[in-house]
Protein backbone atom coordinates (compact mmCIF):
# COMPACT_ATOMS: atom_id res chain seq x y z
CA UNK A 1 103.97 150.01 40.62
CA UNK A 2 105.87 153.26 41.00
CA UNK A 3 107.60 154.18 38.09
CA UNK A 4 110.94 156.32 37.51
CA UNK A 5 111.38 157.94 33.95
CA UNK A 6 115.08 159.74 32.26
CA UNK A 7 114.14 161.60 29.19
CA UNK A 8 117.14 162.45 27.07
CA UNK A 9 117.53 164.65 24.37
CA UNK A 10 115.76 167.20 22.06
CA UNK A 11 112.02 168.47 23.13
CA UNK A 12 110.86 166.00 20.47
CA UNK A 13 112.04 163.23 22.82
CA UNK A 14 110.65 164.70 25.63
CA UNK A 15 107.18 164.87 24.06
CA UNK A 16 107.37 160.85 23.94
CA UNK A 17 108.55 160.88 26.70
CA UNK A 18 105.34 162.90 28.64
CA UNK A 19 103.07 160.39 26.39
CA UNK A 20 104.89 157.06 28.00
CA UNK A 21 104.38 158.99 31.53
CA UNK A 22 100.08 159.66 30.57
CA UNK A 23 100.22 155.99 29.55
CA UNK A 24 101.69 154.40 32.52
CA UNK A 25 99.87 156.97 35.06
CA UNK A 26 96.57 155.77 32.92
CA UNK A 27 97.18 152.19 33.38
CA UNK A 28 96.78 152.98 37.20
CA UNK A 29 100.93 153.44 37.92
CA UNK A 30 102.53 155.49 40.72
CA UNK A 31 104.79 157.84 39.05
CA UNK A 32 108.49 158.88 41.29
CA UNK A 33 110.93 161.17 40.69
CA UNK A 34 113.12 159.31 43.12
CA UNK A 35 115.19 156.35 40.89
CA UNK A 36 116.27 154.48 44.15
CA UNK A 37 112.39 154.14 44.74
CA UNK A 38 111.07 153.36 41.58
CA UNK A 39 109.72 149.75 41.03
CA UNK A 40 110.41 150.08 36.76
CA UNK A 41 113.11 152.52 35.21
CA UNK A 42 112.90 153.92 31.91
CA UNK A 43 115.51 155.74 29.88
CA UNK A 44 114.62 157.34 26.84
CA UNK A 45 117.42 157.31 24.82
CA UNK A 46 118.84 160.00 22.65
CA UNK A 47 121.74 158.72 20.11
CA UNK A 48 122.60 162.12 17.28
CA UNK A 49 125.59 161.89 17.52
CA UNK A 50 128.46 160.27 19.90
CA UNK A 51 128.18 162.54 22.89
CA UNK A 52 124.69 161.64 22.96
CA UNK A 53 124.86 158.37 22.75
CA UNK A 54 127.28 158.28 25.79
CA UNK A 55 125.29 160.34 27.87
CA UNK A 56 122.36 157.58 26.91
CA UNK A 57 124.66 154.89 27.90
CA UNK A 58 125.76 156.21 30.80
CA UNK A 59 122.13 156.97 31.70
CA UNK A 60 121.34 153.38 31.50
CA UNK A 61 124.52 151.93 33.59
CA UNK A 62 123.13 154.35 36.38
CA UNK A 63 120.12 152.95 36.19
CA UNK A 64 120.86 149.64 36.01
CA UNK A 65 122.45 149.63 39.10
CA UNK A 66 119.06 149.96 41.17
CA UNK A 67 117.92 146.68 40.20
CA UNK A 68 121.23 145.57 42.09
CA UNK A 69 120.90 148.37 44.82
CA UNK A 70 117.53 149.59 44.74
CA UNK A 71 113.89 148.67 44.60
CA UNK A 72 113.70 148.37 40.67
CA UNK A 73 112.46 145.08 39.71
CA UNK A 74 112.68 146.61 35.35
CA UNK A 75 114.34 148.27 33.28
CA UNK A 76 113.14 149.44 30.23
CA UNK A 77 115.20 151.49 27.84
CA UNK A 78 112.92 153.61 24.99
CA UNK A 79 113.65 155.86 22.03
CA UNK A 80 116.32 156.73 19.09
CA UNK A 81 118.99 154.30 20.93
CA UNK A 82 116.64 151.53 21.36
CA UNK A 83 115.67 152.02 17.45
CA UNK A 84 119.23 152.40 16.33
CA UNK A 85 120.71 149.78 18.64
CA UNK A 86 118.27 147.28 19.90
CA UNK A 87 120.19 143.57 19.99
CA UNK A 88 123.17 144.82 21.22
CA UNK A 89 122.14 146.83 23.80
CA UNK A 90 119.64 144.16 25.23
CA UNK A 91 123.03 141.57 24.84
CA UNK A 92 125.81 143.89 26.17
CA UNK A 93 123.62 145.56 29.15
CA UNK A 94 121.82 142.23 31.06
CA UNK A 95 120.04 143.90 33.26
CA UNK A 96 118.31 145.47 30.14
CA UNK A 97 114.68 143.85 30.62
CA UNK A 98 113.03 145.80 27.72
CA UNK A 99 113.46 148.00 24.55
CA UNK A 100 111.14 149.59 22.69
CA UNK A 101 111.89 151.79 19.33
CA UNK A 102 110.50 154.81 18.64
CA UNK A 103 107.58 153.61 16.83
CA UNK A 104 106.52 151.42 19.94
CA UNK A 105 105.87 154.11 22.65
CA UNK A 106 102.10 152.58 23.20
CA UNK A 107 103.90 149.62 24.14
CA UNK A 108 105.05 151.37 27.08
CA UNK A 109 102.57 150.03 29.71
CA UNK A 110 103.00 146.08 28.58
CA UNK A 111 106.57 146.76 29.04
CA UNK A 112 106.56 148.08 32.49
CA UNK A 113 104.37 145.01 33.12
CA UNK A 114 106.64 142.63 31.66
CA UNK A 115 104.11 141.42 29.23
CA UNK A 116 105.02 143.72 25.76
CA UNK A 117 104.35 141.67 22.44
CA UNK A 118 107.97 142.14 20.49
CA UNK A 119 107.24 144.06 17.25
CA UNK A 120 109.86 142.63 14.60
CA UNK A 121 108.89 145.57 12.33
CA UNK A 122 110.92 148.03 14.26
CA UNK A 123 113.49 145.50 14.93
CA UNK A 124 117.41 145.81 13.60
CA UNK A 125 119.47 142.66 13.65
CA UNK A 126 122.22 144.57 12.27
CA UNK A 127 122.00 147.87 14.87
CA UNK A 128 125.19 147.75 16.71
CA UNK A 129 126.00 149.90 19.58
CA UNK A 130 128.36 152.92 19.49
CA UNK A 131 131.64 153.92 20.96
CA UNK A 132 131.52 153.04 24.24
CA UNK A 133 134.81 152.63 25.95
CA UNK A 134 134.61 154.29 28.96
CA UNK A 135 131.45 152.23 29.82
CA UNK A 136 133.31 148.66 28.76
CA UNK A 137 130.85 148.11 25.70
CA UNK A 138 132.26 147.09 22.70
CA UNK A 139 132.11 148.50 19.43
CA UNK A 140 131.68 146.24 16.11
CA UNK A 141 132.78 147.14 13.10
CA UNK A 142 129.99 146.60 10.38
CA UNK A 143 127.44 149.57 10.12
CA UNK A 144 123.63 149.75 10.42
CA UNK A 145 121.84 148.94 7.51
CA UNK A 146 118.85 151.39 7.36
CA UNK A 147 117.19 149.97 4.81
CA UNK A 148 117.35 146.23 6.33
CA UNK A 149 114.00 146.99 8.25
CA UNK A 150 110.80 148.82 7.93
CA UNK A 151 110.62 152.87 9.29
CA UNK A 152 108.70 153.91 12.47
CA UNK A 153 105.25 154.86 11.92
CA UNK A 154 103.52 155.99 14.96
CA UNK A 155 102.17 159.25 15.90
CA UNK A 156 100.31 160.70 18.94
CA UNK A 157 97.10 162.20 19.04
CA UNK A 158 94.85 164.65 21.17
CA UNK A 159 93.38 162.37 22.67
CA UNK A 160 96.62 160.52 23.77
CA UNK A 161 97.36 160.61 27.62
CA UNK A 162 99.93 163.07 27.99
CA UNK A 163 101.98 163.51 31.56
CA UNK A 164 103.86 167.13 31.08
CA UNK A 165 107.52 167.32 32.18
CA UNK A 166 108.37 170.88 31.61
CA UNK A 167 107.30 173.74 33.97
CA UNK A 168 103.23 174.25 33.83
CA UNK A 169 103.55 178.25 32.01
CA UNK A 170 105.50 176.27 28.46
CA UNK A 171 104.16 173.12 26.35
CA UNK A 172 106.00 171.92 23.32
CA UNK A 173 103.12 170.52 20.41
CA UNK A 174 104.43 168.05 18.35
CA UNK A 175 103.17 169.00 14.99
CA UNK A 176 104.78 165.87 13.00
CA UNK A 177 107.05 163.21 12.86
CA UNK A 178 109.87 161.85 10.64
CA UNK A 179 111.75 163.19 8.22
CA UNK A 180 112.04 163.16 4.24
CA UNK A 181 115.51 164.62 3.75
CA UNK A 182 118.58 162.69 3.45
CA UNK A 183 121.27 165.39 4.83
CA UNK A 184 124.60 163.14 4.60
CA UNK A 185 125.32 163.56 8.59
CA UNK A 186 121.78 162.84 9.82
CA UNK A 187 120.77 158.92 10.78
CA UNK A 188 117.12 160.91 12.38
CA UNK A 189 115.05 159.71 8.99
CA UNK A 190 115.58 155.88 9.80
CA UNK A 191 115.11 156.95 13.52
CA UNK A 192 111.99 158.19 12.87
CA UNK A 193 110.67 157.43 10.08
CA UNK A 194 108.96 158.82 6.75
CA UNK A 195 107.43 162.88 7.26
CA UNK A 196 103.91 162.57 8.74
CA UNK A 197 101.60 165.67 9.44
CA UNK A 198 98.88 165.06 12.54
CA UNK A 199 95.78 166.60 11.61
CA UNK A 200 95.43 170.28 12.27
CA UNK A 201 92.20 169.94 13.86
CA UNK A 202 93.98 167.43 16.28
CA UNK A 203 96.37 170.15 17.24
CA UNK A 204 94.33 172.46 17.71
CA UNK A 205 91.98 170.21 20.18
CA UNK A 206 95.38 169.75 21.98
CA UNK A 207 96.83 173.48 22.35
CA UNK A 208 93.21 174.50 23.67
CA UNK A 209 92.86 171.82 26.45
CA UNK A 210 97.12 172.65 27.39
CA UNK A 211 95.61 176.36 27.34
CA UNK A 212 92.76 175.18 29.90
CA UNK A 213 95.43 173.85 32.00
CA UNK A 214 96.95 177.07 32.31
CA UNK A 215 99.53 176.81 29.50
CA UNK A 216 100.45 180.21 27.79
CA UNK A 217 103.17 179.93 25.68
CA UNK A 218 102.91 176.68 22.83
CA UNK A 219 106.39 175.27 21.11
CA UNK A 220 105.32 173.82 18.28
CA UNK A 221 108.44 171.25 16.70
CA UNK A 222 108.72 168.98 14.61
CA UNK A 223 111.73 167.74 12.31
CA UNK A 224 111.00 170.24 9.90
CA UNK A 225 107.90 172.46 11.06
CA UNK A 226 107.66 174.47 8.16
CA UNK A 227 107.01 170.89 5.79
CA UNK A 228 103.94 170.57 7.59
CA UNK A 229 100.69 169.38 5.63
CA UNK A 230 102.74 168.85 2.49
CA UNK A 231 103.08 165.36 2.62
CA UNK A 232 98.78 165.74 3.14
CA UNK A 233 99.16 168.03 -0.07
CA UNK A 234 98.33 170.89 2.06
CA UNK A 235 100.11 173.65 1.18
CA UNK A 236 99.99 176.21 3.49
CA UNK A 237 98.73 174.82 6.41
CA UNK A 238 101.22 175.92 8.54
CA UNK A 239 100.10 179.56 8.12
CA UNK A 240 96.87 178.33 8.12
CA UNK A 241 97.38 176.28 11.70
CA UNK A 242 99.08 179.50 12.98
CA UNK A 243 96.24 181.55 12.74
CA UNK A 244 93.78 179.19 14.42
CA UNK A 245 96.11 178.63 16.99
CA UNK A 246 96.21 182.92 17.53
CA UNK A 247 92.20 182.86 18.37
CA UNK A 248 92.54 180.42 21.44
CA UNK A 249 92.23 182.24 24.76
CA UNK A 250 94.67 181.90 27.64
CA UNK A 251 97.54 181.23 25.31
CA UNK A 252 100.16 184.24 25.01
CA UNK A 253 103.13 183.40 22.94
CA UNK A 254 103.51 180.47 20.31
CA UNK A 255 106.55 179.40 18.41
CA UNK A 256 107.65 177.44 16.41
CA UNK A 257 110.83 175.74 16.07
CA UNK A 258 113.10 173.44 13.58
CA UNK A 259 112.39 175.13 10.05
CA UNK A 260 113.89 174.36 7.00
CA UNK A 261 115.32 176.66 4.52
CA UNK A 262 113.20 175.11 1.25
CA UNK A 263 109.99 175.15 2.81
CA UNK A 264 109.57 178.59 4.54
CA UNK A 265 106.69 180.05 2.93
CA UNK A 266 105.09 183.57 2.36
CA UNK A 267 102.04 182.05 4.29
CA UNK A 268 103.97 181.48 7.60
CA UNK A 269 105.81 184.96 7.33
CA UNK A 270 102.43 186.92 6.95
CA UNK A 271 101.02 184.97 9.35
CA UNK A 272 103.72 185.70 11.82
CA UNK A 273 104.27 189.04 11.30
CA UNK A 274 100.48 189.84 11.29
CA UNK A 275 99.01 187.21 14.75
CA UNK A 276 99.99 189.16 17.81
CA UNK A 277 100.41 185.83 19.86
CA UNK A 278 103.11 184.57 17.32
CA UNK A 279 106.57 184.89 18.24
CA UNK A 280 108.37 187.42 15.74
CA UNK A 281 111.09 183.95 16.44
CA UNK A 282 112.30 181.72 13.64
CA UNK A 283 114.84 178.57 14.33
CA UNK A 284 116.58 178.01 11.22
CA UNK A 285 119.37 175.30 11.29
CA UNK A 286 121.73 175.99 8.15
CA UNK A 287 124.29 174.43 8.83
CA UNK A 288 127.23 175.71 7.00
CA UNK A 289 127.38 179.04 4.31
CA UNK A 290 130.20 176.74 2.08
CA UNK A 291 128.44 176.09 -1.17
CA UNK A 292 131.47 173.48 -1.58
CA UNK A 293 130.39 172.20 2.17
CA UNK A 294 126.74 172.60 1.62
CA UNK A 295 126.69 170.33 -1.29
CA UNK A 296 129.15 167.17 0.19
CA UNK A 297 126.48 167.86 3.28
CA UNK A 298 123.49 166.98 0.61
CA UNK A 299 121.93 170.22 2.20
CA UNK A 300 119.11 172.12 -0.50
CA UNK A 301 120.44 175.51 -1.20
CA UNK A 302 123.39 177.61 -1.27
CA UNK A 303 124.84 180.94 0.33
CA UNK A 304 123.09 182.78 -2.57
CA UNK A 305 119.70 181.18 -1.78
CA UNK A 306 120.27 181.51 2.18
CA UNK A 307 120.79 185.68 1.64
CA UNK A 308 117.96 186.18 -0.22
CA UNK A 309 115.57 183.66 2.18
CA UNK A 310 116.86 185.88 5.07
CA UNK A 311 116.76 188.87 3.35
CA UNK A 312 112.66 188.40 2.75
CA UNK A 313 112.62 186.76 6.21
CA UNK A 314 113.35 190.26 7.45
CA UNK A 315 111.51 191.73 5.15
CA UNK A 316 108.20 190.21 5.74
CA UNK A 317 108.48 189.88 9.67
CA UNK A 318 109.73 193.24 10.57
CA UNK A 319 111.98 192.84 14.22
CA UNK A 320 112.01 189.14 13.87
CA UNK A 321 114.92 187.11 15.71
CA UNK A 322 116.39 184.74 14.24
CA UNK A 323 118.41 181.89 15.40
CA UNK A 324 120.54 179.06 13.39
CA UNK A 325 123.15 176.09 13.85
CA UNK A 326 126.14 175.17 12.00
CA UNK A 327 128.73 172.38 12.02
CA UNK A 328 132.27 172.89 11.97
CA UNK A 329 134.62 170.00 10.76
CA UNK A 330 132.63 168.41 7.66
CA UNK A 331 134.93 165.81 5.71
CA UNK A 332 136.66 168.07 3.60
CA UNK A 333 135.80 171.54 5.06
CA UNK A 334 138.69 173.56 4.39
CA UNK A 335 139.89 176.84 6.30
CA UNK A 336 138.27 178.63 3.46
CA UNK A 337 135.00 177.42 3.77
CA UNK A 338 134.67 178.32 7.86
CA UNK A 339 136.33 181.68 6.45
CA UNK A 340 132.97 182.04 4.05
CA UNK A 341 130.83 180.92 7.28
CA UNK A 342 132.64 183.52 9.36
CA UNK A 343 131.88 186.31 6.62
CA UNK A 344 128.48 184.72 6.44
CA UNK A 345 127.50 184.86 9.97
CA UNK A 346 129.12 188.29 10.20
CA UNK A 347 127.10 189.53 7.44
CA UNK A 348 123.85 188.32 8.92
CA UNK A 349 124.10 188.99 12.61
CA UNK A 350 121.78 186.13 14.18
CA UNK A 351 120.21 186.84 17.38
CA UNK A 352 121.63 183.66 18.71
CA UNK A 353 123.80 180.99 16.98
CA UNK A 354 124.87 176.81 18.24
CA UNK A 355 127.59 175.40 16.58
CA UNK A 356 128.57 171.93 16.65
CA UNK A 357 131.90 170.03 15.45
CA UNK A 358 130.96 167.44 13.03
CA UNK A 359 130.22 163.89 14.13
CA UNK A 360 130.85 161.09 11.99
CA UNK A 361 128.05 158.55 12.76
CA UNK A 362 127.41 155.53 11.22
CA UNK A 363 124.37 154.60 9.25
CA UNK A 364 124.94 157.65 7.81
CA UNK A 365 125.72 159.00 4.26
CA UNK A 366 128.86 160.89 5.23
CA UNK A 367 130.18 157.77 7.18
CA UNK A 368 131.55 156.61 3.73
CA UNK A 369 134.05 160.09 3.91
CA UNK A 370 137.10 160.21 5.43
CA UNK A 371 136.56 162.00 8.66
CA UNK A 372 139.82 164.03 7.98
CA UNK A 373 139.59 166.95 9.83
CA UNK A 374 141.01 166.57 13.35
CA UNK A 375 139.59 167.08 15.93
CA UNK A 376 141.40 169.97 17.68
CA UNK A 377 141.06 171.71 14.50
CA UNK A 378 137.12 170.50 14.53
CA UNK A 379 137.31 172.27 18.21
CA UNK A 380 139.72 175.48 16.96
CA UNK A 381 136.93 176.17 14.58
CA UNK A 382 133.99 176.44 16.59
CA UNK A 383 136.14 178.50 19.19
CA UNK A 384 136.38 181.10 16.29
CA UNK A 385 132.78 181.04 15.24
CA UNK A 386 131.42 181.40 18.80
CA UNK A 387 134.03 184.51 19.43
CA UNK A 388 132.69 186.71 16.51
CA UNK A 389 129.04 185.47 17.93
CA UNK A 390 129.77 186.86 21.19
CA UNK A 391 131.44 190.17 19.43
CA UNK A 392 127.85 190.66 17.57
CA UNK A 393 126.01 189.88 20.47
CA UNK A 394 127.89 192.17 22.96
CA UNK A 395 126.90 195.13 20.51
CA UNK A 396 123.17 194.09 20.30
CA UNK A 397 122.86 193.79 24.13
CA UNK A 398 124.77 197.05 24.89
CA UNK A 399 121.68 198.64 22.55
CA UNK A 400 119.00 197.13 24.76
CA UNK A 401 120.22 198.51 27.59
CA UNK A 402 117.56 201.32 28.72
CA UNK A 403 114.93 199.68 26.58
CA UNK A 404 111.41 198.40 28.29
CA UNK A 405 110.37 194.84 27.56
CA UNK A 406 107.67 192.49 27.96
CA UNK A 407 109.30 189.08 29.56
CA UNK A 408 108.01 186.16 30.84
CA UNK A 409 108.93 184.56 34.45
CA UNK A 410 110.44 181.49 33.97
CA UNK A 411 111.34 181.14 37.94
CA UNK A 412 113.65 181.50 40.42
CA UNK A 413 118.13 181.79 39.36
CA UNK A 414 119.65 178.74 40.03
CA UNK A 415 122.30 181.09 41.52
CA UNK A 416 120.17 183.16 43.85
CA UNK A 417 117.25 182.68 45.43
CA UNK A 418 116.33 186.82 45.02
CA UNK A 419 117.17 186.93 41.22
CA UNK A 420 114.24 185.60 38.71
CA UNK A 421 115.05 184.17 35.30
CA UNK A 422 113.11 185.31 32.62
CA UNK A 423 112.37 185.35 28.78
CA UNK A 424 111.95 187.74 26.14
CA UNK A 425 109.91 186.69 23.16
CA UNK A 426 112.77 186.22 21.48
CA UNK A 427 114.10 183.61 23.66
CA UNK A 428 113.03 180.30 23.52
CA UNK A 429 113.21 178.14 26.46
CA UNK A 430 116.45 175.87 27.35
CA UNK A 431 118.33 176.93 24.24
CA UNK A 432 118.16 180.61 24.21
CA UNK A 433 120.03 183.26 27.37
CA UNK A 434 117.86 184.28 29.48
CA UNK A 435 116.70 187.96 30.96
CA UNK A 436 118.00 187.77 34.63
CA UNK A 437 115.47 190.26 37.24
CA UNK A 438 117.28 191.46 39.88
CA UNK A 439 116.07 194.44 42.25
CA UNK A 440 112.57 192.68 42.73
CA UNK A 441 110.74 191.07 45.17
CA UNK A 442 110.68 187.56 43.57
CA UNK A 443 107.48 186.85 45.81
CA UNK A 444 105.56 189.24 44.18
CA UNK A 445 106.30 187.02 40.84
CA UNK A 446 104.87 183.76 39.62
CA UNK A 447 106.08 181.75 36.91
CA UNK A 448 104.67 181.78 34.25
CA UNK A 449 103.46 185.41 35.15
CA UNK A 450 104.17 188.51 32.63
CA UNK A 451 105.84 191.55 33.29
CA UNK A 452 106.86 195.04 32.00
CA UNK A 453 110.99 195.01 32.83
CA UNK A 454 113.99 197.50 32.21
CA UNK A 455 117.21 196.18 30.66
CA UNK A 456 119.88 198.00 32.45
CA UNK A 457 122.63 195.75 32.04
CA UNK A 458 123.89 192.43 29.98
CA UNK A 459 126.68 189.31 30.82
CA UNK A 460 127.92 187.26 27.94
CA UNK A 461 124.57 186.51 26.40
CA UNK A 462 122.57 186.92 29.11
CA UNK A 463 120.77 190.31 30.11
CA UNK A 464 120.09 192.09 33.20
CA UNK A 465 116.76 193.86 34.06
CA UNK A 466 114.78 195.18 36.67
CA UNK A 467 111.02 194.96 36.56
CA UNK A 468 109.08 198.32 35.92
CA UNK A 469 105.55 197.91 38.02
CA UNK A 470 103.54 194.70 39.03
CA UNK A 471 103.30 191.40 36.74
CA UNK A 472 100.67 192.48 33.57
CA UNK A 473 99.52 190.00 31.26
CA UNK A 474 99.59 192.71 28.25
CA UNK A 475 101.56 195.75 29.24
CA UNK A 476 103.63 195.58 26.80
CA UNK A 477 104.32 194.43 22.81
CA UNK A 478 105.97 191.07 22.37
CA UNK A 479 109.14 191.73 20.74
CA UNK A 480 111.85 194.80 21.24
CA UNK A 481 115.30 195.10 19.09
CA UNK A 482 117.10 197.79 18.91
């Protein structure tokens, strides 16, 4: 049968995502890209917060529509949605034929076959589905009870069939699953289950066969990736894993993304400040810089403990970039508080910074607070975040300018076909600007392909370079700041 997939979502999702693709393609399926074609549909959902969810939704009424119009004969809907809100979506979205949670992705091929075993273990009676007006679904008004069913347990392995979805230069690894914490606006630990660290000698199998395939730069996630081999009582194995990772050939950059604050060690700073394939790159999500904020959020730590981490951050990896998220519009932030995250931010100077308004999802801790802070104010606030991020990023970028830099082609602009887009090692892929090529002869570049480049200009967050010589593997170090 030819099958159609959607992923949705973070890179975690889309690693599930490439495993349901190796599984069906194993089982002997034709795989399409084309939805009007495609015998079975799958949508794997994503469903953090409400804008999420409605992009899932919306995802599935789309689909659904081909078994009216089109040649699809299934539809199967997959991940944090079908976890979170199994019954209801199966009963308020007929044409639903399938759902499996995110602890049920080997199930994958009996569902496309119409012949999955249900798993009650994964099951919610009491999920309900979220605000869904503008696609006619209702909303109920009791909440998920996360502790009414047992947590997701599965994990994928090297040996697991594994179809990749992102462009053939850039894998992501995922290191673990689940999550431990209990952050008041987060519902991921009860989508995912309980922390669980895959072997290292599994990931390493996996990064060297990806690195045989031609991949050279390794994203290695998680939901906290600095927490790995602590629930194995391994402390640090992540510096440890690092290292072993830095002796495979073929691979040129790896980095890791999703740390946490508490569990940053000294291990995984020496280790990337001292492997020359390690990106001088740390993703640090902190959320707010409000003690007050930080504590109703049931965060670990406080501004004083956040200085000092990124004070020895700096420290130990010297020209490290660092990038963070906040949220704006906590129950009971106060104009003071996103005054102490403006200060904070200012202070700090992040190489690149998200910030989302607050989203008050059931299921979660924080669903039992007032969601009092409007949301025009919610919107007001991030406004004035982002604007002193683009002030500190206008100065950074107007020091690159003139500077030589090693980049890596990610492919042709979506804007013009004679402009590449390319990264610095200090930009990961998707979330990060880019480094835009222009004065080059794009068919002299490959993606995936390394070259020596001149910044000579920057837009917004973006920069502007032309390349200096021929594509070179290692012409140049992996990380510039001014």
């Amino acid at each position: 049968m030819k099958i159609g997939l959607i992923s949705l979502g973070c890179p975690k999702n889309l690693v599930d995502s490439e495993v349901m693709l190796g599984l069906a393609q194993q089982a002997g399926h034709e795989l399409t890209q084309d939805a009007a074609s495609a015998d079975v549909l799958v949508v794997n959902t994503c469903a953090f917060i409400d804008s999420a969810k409605q992009e899932s939704i919306d995802a599935i009424l789309e689909m659904a529509e081909h078994k009216k119009n089109g040649a699809c004969r299934r539809l199967v809907v997959t991940g944090c949605m079908a976890e979170r809100y199994r019954d209801e979506l199966k009963k308020q979205i007929p044409e639903i034929d399938a759902v499996l949670g995110t602890g049920e992705v080997p199930q994958i091929v009996g569902a496309i076959a119409g012949s999955a075993t249900p798993v009650s273990f994964f099951r919610s009676r009491e999920s309900l589905m979220p605000s869904a007006d503008a696609a006619g679904l209702s909303r109920e008004s009791r909440t998920p009870n996360p502790e009414s069913r047992g947590r997701p347990t599965y994990l994928y392995d090297a040996s697991t069939p594994r179809l990749m979805a992102t462009p053939k230069h850039y894998a992501y690894i995922k290191i673990a699953e689940g999550c431990d914490y209990k952050c008041a606006f987060c519902i991921i630990p009860t989508l995912r289950g309980a922390y669980r660290s895959r072997p290292s000698e599994s990931i390493v199998r996996e990064a060297r066969a990806l690195a045989a395939r031609g991949v050279k730069e390794l994203l290695l996630i998680s939901q906290d990736t600095t927490f790995y081999g602590i629930d194995r009582q391994e402390r640090g194995a992540l510096g440890r894993l690092l290292r072993e990772l830095n002796t495979i050939d073929g691979l040129e950059w790896i980095r890791l993304l999703y740390l946490y604050p508490t569990t940053i060690d000294d291990a995984t700073l020496d280790a990337m400040a001292e492997c020359d394939k390690v990106c001088k790159y740390i993703d640090l999500p902190l959320q707010h810089a409000s003690n007050d904020v930080l504590r109703r959020m049931k965060r670990p730590g406080t501004r004083q403990t956040y200085d000092r981490l990124l004070e020895r951050i700096r420290t130990r990896v010297d020209g490290v970039a660092l990038r963070t998220t906040f949220i704006v519009g906590f129950p009971g932030e106060t104009e003071a508080d996103v005054d102490e995250l403006v200060q904070f931010i200012g202070d700090h100077a992040f190489d690149h910074v998200g910030v989302f308004t607050y989203s008050h999802e059931e299921g979660t801790s924080a669903y039992q607070l007032d969601d009092d802070v409007p949301a025009r104010t919610k919107q007001a606030r991030r406004s004035r975040v982002m604007s002193l991020q683009k002030k500190l990023i206008r100065r950074r970028q107007r020091a690159l300018v003139g500077s030589r830099v090693r980049v890596v082609i990610d492919g042709p602009s979506a804007d013009h076909d004679l402009v590449l887009r390319a990264r610095l090692a200090t930009q990961a892929p998707d979330i990060d600007a880019s480094v835009f090529l222009t004065e080059c002869d794009p068919s002299m570049f490959r993606m995936g392909d390394f070259a020596e480049v001149e910044i000579v200009d920057f837009r917004d967050y973006d920069l502007v370079a032309r390349p200096v010589g021929q594509p070179d593997d290692s012409a140049m170090p992996t990380t510039v700041h001014p």
